[in-house]
Protein backbone atom coordinates (compact mmCIF):
# COMPACT_ATOMS: atom_id res chain seq x y z
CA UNK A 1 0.00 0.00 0.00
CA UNK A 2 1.18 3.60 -1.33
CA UNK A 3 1.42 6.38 2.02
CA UNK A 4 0.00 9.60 1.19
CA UNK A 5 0.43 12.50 3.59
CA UNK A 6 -2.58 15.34 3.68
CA UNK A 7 -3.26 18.37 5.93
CA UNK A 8 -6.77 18.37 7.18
CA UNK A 9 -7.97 22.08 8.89
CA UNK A 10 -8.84 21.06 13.06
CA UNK A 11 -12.36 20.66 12.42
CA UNK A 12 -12.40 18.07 9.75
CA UNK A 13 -9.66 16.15 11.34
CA UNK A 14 -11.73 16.35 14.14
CA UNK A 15 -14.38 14.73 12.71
CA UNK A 16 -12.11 12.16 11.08
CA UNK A 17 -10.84 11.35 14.32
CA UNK A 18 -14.33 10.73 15.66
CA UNK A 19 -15.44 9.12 13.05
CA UNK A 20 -12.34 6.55 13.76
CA UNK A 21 -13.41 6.42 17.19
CA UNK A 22 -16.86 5.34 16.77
CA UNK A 23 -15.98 2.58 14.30
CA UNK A 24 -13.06 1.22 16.31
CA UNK A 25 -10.68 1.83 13.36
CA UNK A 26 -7.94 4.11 11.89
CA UNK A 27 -8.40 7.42 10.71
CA UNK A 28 -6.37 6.08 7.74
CA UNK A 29 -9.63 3.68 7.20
CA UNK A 30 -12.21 6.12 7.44
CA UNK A 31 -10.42 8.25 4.85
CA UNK A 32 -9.53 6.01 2.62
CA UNK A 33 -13.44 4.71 2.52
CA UNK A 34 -14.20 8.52 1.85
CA UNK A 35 -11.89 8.76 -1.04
CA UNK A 36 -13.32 5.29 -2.37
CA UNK A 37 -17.14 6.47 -1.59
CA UNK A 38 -16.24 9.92 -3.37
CA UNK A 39 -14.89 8.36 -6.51
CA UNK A 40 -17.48 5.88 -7.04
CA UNK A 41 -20.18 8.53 -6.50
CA UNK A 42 -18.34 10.99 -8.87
CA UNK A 43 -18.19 7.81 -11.68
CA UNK A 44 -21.98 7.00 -10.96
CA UNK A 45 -23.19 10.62 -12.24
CA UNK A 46 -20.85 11.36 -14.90
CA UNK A 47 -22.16 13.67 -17.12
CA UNK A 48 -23.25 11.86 -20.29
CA UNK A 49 -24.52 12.77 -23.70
CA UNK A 50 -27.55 14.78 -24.05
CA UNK A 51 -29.16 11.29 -25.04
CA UNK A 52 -28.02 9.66 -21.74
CA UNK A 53 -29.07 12.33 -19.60
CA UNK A 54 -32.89 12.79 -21.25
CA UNK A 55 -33.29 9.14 -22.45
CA UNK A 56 -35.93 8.94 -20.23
CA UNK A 57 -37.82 11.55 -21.56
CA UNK A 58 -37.46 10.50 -25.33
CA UNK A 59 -40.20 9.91 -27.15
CA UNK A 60 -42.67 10.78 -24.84
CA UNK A 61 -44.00 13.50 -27.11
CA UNK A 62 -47.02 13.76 -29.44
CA UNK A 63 -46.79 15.94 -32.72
CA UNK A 64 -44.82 16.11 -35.98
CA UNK A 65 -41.66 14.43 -36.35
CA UNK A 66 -40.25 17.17 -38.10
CA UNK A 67 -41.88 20.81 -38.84
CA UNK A 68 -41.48 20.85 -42.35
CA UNK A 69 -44.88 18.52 -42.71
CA UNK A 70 -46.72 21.79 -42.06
CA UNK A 71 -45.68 23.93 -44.98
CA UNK A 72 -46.57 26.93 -43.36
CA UNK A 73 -43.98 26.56 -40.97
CA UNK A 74 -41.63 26.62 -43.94
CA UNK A 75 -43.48 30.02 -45.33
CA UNK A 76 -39.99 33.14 -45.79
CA UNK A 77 -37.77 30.22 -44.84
CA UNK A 78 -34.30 31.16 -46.95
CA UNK A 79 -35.46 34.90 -47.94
């Protein structure tokens, strides 16, 4: 295992420390299941296509396909 050294302000290593209290574990433990929790939470709502994010609401819809059925919607198109 790789050692990493970080400066935490007093309050969150405060925390940390409790946290590693409570557990009955290392503070080393409860921030490296942070870390993990925080990258597999910033993986699981990735951004996406425009598709990915509104599949859901795809097709859901009623009307023309495409405007230019309606030729009045096409009426000074160009000019």
């Amino acid at each position: 295992m790789k050692t990493v050294t970080l400066r935490l302000d007093e309050a969150l290593y405060a925390k940390v420390s409790s946290m590693a209290k409570r557990r009955k574990t290392t503070r080393s433990e409860v921030v490296r299941e942070a870390l993990n929790l925080c990258y597999e939470k910033g993986h699981a709502s990735s951004k996406g296509s425009a598709f990915e994010l509104a599949h859901d609401l795809a097709g859901t819809l009623t009307g023309p396909a495409d405007l230019s059925v309606n030729k009045a919607h096409l009426k000074g198109f160009g000019r």
